[in-house]
Protein backbone atom coordinates (compact mmCIF):
# COMPACT_ATOMS: atom_id res chain seq x y z
CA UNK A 1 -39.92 33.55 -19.19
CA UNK A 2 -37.04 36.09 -18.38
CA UNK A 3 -36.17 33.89 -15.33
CA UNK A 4 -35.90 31.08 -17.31
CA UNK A 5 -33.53 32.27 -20.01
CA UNK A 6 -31.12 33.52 -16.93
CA UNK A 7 -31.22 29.92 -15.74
CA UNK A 8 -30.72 28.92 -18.98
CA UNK A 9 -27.71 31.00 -19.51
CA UNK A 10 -26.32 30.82 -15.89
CA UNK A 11 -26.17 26.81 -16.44
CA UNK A 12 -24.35 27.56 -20.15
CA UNK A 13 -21.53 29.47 -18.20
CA UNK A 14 -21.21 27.36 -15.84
CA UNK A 15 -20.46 24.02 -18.42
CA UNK A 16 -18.28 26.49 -20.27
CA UNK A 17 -16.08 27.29 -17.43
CA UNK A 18 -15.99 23.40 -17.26
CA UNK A 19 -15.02 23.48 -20.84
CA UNK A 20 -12.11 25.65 -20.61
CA UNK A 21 -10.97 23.80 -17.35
CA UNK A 22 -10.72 20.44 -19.11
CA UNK A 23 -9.22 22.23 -22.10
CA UNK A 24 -6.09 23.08 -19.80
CA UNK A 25 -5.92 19.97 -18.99
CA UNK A 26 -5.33 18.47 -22.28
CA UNK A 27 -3.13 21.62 -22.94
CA UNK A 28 -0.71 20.85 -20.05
CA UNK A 29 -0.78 16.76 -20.69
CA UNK A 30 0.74 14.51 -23.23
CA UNK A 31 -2.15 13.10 -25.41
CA UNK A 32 -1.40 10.22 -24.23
CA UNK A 33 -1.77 10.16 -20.37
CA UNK A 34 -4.92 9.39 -18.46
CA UNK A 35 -5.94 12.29 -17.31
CA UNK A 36 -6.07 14.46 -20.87
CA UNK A 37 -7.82 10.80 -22.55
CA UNK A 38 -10.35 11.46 -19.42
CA UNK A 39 -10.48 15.21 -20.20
CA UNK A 40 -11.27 14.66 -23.44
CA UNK A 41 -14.07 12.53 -22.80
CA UNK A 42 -15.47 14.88 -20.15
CA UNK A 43 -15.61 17.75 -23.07
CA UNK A 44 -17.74 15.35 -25.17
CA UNK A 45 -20.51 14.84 -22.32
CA UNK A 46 -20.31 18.82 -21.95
CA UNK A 47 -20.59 19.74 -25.73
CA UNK A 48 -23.45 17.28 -25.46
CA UNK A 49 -25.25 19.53 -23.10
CA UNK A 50 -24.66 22.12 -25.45
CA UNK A 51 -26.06 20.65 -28.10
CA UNK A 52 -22.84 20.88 -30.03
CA UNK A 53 -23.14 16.77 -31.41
CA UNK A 54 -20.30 17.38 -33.90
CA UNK A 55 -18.05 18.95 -31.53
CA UNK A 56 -18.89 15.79 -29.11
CA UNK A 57 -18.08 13.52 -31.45
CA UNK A 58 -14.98 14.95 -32.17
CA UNK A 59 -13.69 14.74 -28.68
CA UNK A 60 -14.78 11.30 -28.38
CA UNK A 61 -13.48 10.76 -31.77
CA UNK A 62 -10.15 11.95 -30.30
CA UNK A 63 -10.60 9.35 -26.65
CA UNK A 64 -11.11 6.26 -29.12
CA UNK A 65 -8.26 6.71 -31.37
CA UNK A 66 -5.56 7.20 -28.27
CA UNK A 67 -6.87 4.30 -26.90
CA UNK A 68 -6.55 2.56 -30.00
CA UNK A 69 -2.88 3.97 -30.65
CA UNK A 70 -2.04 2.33 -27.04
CA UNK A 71 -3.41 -1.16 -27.59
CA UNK A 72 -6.30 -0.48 -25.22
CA UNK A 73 -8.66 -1.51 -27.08
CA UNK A 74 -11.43 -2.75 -25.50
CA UNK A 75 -11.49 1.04 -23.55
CA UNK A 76 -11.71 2.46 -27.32
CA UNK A 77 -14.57 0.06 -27.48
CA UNK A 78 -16.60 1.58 -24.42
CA UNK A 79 -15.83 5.02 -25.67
CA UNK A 80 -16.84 4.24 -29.20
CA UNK A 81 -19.74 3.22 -27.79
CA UNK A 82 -20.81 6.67 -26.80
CA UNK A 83 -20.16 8.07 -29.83
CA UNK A 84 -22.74 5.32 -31.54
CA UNK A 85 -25.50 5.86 -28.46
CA UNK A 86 -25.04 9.98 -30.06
CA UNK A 87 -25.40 9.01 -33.50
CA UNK A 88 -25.49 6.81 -36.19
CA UNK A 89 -23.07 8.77 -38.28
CA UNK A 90 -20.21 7.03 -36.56
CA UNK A 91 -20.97 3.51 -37.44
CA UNK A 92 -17.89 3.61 -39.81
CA UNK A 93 -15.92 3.89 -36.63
CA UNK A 94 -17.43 1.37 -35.16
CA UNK A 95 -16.57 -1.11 -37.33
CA UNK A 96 -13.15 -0.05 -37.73
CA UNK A 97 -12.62 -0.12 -34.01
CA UNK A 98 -14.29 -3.37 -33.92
CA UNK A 99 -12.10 -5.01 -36.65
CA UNK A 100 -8.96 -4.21 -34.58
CA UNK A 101 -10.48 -5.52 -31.71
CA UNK A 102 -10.81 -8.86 -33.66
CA UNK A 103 -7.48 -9.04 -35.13
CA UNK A 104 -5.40 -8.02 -31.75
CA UNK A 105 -8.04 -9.64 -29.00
CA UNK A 106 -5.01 -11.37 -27.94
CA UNK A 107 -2.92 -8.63 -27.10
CA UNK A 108 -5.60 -6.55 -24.91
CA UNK A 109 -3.72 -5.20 -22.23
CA UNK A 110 -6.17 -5.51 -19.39
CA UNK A 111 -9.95 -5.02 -18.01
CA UNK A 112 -10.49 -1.73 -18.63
CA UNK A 113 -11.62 0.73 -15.86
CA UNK A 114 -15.48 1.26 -15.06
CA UNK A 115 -17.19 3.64 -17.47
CA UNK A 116 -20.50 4.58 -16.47
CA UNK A 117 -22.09 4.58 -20.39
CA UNK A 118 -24.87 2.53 -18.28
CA UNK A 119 -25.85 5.29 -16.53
CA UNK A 120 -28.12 7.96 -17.08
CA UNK A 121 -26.22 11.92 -17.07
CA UNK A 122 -28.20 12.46 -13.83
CA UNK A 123 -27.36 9.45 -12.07
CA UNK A 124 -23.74 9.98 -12.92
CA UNK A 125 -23.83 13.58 -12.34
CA UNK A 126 -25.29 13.00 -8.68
CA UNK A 127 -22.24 10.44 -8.39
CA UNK A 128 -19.38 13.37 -9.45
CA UNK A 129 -21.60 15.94 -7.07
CA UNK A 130 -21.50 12.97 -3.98
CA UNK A 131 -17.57 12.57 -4.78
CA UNK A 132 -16.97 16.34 -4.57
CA UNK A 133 -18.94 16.55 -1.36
CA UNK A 134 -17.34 14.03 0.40
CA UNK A 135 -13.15 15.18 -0.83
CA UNK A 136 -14.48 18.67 0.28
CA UNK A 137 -15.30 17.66 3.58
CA UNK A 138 -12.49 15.40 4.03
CA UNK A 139 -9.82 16.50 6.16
CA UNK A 140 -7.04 14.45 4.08
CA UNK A 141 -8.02 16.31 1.15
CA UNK A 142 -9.32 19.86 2.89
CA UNK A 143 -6.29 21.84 1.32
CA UNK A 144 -7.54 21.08 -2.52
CA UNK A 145 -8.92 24.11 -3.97
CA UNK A 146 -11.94 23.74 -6.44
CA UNK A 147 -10.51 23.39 -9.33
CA UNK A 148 -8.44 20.47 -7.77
CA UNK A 149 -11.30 18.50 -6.25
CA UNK A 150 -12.73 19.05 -10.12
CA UNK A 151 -9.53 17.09 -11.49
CA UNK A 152 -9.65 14.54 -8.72
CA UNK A 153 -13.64 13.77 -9.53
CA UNK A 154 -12.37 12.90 -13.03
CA UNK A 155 -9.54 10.58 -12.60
CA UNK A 156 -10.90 8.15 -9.82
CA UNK A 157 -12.95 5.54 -10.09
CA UNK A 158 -16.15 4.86 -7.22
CA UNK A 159 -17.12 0.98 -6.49
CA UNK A 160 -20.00 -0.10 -4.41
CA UNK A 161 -19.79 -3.16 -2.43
CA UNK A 162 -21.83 -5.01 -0.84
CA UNK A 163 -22.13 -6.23 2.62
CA UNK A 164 -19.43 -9.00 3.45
CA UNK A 165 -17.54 -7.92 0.26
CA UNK A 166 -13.82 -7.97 0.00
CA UNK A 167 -12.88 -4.79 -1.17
CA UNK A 168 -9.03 -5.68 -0.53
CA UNK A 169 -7.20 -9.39 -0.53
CA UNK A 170 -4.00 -9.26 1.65
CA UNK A 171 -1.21 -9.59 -0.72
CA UNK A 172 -2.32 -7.19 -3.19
CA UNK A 173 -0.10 -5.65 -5.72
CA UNK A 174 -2.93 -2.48 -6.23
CA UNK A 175 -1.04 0.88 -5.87
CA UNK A 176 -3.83 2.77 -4.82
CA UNK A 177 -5.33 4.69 -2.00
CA UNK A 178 -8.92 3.71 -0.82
CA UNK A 179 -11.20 6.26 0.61
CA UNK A 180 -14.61 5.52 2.06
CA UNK A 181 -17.46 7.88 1.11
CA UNK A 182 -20.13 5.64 2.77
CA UNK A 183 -20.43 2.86 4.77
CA UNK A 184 -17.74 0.67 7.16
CA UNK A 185 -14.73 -1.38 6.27
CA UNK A 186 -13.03 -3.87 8.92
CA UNK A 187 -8.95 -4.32 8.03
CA UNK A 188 -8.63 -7.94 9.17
CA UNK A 189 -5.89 -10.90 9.01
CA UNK A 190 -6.98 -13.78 8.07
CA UNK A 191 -5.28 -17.26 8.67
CA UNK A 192 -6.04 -21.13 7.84
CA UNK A 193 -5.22 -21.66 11.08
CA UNK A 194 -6.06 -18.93 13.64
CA UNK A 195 -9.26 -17.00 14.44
CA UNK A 196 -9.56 -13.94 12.34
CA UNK A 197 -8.01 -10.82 14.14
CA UNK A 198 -9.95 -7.34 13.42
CA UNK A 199 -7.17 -4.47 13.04
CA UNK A 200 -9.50 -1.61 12.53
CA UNK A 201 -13.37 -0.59 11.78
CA UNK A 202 -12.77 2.20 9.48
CA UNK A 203 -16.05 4.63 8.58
CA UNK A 204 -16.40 7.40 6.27
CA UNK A 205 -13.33 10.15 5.27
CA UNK A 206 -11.06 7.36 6.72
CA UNK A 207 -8.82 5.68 4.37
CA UNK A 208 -6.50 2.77 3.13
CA UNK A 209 -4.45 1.02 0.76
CA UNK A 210 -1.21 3.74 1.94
CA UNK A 211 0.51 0.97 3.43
CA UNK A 212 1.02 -0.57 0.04
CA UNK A 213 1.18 2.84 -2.05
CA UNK A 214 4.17 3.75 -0.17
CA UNK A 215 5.97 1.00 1.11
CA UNK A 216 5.59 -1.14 -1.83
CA UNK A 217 4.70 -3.58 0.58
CA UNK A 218 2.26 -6.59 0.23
CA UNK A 219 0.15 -6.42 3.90
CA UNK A 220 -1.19 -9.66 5.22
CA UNK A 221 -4.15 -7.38 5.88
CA UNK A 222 -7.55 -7.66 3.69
CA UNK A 223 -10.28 -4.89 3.35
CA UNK A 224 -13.58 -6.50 4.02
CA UNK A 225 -16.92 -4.18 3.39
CA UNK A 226 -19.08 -4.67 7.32
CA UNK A 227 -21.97 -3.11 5.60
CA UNK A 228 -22.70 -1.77 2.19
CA UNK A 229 -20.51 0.85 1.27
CA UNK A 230 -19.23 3.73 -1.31
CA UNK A 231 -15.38 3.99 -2.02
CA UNK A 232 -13.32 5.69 -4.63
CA UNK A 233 -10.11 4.78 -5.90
CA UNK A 234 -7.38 7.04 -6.21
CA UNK A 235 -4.42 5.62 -8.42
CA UNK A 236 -1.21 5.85 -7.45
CA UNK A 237 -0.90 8.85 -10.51
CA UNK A 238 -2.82 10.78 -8.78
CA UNK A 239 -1.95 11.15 -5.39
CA UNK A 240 1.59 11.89 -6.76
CA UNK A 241 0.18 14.64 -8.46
CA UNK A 242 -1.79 15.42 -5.35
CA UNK A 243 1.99 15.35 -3.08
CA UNK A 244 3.60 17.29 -5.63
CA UNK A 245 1.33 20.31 -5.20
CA UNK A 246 0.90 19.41 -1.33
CA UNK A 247 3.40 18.00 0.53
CA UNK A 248 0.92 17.95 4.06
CA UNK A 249 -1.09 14.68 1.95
CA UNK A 250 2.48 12.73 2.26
CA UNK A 251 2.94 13.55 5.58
CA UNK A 252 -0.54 12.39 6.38
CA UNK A 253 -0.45 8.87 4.69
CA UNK A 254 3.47 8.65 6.25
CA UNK A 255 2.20 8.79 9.79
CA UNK A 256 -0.75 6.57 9.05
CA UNK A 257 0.88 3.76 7.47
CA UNK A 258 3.80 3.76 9.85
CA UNK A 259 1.08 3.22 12.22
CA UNK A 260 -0.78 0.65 11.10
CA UNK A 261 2.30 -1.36 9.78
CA UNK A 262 3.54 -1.25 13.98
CA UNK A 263 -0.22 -2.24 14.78
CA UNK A 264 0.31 -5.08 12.19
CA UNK A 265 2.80 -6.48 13.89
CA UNK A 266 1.95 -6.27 16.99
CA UNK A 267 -1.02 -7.91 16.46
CA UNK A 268 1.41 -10.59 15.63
CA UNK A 269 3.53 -10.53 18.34
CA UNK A 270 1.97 -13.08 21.57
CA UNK A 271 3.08 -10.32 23.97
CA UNK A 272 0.30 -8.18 22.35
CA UNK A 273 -2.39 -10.32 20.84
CA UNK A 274 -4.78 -10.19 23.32
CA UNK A 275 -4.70 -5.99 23.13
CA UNK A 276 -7.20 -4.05 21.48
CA UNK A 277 -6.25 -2.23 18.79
CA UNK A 278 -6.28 1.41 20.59
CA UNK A 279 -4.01 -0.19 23.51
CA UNK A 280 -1.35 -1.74 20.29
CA UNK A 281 -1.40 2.20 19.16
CA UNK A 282 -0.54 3.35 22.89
CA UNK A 283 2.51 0.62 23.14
CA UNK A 284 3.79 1.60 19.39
CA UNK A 285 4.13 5.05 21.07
CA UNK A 286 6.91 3.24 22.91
CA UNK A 287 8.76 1.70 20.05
CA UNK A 288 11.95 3.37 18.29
CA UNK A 289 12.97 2.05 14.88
CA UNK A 290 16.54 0.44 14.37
CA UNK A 291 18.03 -0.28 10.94
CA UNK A 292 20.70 -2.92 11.79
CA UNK A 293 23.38 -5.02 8.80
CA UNK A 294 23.97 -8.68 8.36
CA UNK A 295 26.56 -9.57 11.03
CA UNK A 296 26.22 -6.58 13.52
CA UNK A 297 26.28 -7.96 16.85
CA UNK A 298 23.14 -6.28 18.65
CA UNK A 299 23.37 -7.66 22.23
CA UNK A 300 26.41 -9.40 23.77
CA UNK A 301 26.82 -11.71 25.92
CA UNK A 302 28.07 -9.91 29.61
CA UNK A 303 26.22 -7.12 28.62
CA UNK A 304 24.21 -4.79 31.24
CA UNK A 305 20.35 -4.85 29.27
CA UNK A 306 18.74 -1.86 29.07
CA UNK A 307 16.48 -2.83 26.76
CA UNK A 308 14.20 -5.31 24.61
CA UNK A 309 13.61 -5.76 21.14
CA UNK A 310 11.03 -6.86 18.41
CA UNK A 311 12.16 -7.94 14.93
CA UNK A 312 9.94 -6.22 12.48
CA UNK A 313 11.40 -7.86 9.61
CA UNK A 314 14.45 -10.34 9.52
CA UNK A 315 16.22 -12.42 10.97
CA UNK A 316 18.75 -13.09 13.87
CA UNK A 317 21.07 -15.76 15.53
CA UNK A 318 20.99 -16.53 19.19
CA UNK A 319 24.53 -17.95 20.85
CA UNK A 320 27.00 -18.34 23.72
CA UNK A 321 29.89 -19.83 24.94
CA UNK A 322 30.75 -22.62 27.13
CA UNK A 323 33.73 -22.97 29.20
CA UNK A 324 35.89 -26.55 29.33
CA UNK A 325 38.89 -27.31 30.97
CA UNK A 326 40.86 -28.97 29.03
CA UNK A 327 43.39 -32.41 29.79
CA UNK A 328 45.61 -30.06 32.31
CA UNK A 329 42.66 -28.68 34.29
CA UNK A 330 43.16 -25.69 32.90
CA UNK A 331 40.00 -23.47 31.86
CA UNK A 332 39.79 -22.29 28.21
CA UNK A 333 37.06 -20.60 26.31
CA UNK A 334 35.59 -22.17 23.83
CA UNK A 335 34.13 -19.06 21.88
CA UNK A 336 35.48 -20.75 18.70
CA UNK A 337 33.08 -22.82 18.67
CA UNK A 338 30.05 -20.54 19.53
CA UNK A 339 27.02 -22.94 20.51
CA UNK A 340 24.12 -21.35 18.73
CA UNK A 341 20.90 -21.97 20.72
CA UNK A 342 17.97 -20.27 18.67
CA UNK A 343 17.01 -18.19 15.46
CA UNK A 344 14.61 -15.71 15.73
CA UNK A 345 12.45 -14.21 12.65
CA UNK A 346 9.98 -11.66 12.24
CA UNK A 347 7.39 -11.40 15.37
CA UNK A 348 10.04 -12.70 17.31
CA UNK A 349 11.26 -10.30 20.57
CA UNK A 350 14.74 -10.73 22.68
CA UNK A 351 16.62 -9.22 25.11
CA UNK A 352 13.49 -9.10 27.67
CA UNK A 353 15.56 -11.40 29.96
CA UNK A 354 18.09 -8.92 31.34
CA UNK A 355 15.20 -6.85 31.79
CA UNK A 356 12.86 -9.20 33.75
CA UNK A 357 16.02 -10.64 36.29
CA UNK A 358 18.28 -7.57 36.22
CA UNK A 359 20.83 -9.91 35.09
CA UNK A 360 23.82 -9.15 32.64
CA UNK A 361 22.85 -10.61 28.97
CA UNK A 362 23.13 -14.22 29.17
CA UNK A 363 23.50 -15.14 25.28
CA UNK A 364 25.06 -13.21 22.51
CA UNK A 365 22.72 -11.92 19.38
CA UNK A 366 23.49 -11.73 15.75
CA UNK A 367 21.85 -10.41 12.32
CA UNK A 368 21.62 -12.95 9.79
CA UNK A 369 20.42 -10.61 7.70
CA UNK A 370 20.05 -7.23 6.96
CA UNK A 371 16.82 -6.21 9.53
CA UNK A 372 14.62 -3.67 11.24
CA UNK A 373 13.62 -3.44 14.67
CA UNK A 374 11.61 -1.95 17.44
CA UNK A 375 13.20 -1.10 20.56
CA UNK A 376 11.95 -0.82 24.09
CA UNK A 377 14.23 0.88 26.92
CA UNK A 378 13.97 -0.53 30.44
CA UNK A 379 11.75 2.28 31.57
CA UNK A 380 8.97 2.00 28.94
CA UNK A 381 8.82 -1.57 29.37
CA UNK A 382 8.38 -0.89 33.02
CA UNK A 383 5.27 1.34 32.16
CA UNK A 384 3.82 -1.07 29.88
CA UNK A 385 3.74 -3.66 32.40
CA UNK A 386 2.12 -1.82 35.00
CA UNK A 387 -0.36 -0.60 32.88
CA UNK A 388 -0.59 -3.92 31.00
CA UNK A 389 0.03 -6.98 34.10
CA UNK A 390 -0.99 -9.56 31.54
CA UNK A 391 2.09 -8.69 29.70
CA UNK A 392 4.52 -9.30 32.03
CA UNK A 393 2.61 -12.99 33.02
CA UNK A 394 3.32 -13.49 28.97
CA UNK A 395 7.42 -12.61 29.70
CA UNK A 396 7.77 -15.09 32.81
CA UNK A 397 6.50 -17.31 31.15
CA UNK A 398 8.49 -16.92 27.86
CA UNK A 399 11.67 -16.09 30.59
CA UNK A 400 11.08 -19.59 31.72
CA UNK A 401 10.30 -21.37 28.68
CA UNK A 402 13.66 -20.01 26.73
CA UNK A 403 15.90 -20.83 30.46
CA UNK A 404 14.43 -24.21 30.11
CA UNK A 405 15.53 -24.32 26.32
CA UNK A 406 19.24 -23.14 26.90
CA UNK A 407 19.72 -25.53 29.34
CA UNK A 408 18.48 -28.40 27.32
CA UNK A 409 20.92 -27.08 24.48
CA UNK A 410 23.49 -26.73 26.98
CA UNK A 411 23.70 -29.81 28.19
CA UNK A 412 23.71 -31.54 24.83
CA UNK A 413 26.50 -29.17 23.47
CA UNK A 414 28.45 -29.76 26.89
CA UNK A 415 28.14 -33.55 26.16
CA UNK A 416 29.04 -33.37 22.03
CA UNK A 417 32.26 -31.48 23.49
CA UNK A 418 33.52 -34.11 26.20
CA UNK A 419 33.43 -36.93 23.04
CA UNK A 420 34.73 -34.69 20.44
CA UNK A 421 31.54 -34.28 18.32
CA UNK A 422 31.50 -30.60 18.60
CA UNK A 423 29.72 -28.76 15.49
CA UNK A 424 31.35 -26.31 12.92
CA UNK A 425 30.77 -22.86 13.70
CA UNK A 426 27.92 -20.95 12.53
């Protein structure tokens, strides 16, 4: 009987050190954020164990109302609902809650997140134990202390998909970083008109969703569950709060969407489509980044080419000159009247030409717009092609394609001069 009242009395210390956690929460937060709405909630499922109902209530109580006070209304719903599964002494509530629900129903704000009233406190406690388990072991996350993990359990929400689920739709506007507990996940781009192309298999303690948390960048890429799977949802909220105390998470999801984002588009690219996605990570270890402005010249014509490039985002202008002699048989240049021959747009690679013939440039290239790059000196691309053979098959033939092109534009230009039909300059 002695053993049991220590048990008993063990477990009561242990939900009041919960108790005063949560407490400094909601001591350090406005009222109004997230994560003290959430801490007050947590206090009313604790006080419950206690057996303290009017203390529950009262935190509840306290959930509803702010939700109320913010519009969110059918959330004050869901919580109100807790309070009337506790006891019937807050029907009152109820029906006030329920009354503004009727007269602002327009002006909801949005689904609300998934509470778990449906489930029982074991099932859901087993859920916050599996979540704790799995950020512990987690090497993204292995610098969190306990009381940290205990703040992360609360303010994240777990999903369950099935098998041939889509977890993610490319394009998404979700701020959030995705982390698998159980289960598989295959990043893939799908097109109407091309075979779907498999990025990545990721498994459990990997992660996604960074690409768009940091870059603010849609990704072509979608999320699809390959078997049935656990993943929680951290909001953007929270891994700011998470960077703020530890700086080694930013670095982390840095290096990892940078990463992916070059895998991305080299998947894209027909140089590298028909690599594997380990053999696209060895190449990006090739690539340096180049910020260029509207109108910088990049390569001119003349030029000794030392290297290649791939446009990662933007757009550029391909051109050269023609020389004409003119009605005295004297030569003039007719740079004037720059004949441009191509534009080139994200996915798009130049320069490769110089490097294949050991030639000096043979056209002149412009930014249209503002752009990125990756850039490949002469020796890398040397490497990749020995290691990669198929790759420089895919230049030749591009070489030859794009020689083929010029001339065809040559000749016409050439022929619009001789009449006078020349076009305005670009």
């Amino acid at each position: 009987m002695a053993k049991h009242s220590d048990e008993t009395v063990q477990q009561q210390q242990a939900i009041q050190k919960e108790v005063d956690y949560y407490k400094g929460i909601i001591a350090k937060m406005p009222q109004s954020s997230t994560f003290s709405i959430n801490a007050h909630i947590k206090l009313g499922k604790l006080y419950r164990h206690l057996g303290k109902t009017q203390t529950a209530l009262e935190e509840y109580a306290v959930a509803a109302r702010t939700y109320t006070d913010k519009g969110e209304l059918v959330k004050a719903l869901a919580v109100n609902k807790m309070m009337t599964e506790l006891t019937s002494e807050y029907e009152k509530a109820s029906e006030a809650v329920n009354s503004l629900y009727f007269q602002h129903g327009d002006n909801i704000k949005s689904k609300p997140q998934t509470f778990k009233t449906s489930l029982s406190d074991k099932e859901e406690h087993r859920e916050e134990a599996e979540i704790a388990s799995h950020l512990k072991q987690n090497p993204l996350f292995a610098c969190l202390n306990w009381t940290e993990r205990q703040w992360v359990e609360e303010n994240v929400t777990l999903y369950h998909f099935a098998p041939n689920t889509t977890v993610l739709q490319k394009g998404h506007e979700q701020e959030a970083l995705f982390v698998i507990l159980e289960g598989y996940v295959k990043i893939v781009i799908r097109e109407d008109d091309t075979p779907e192309r498999v990025l990545a298999i990721l498994g459990p303690q990997d992660f996604f969703g960074e690409i768009s948390l940091l870059q603010a960048y849609q990704s072509r890429a979608s999320a699809i569950a390959e078997h049935a799977c656990s993943i929680i949802e951290m909001p953007k909220t929270v891994i700011a709060a998470l960077i703020k105390k530890h700086p080694s998470i930013a670095g982390t999801l840095r290096q990892s969407s940078t990463r992916r984002t070059l895998d991305m588009i080299l998947s894209e690219i027909p140089l590298f489509k028909h690599l594997d996605g380990e053999e696209r990570q060895k190449i990006a270890g090739f690539l340096s980044p180049l910020s260029v402005k509207q109108g910088t010249t990049i390569v001119a014509e003349g030029d000794t080419g030392d290297c290649m490039y791939l446009i990662k985002n933007g757009e550029v202008g391909v051109y050269t000159s023609l020389m004409l002699e003119d009605e005295t048989g004297s030569t003039t240049e007719a740079r004037q009247q720059e004949l441009h021959l191509a534009t080139l747009q994200t996915g798009d690679f130049f320069g490769e030409q110089a490097l294949i013939t050991n030639e000096r440039r043979n056209a002149t290239v412009i930014a249209l717009k503002d752009l990125q790059l990756l850039r490949f000196s002469k020796p890398d691309l040397e490497v990749i092609v020995q290691t990669y053979p198929r790759i420089a098959d895919i230049l030749k033939q591009y070489h030859h394609q794009r020689t083929t092109d010029t001339m065809e534009s040559l000749h016409m230009a050439f022929q619009r001069m001789i009449t006078g039909d020349s076009p305005a300059l670009p």
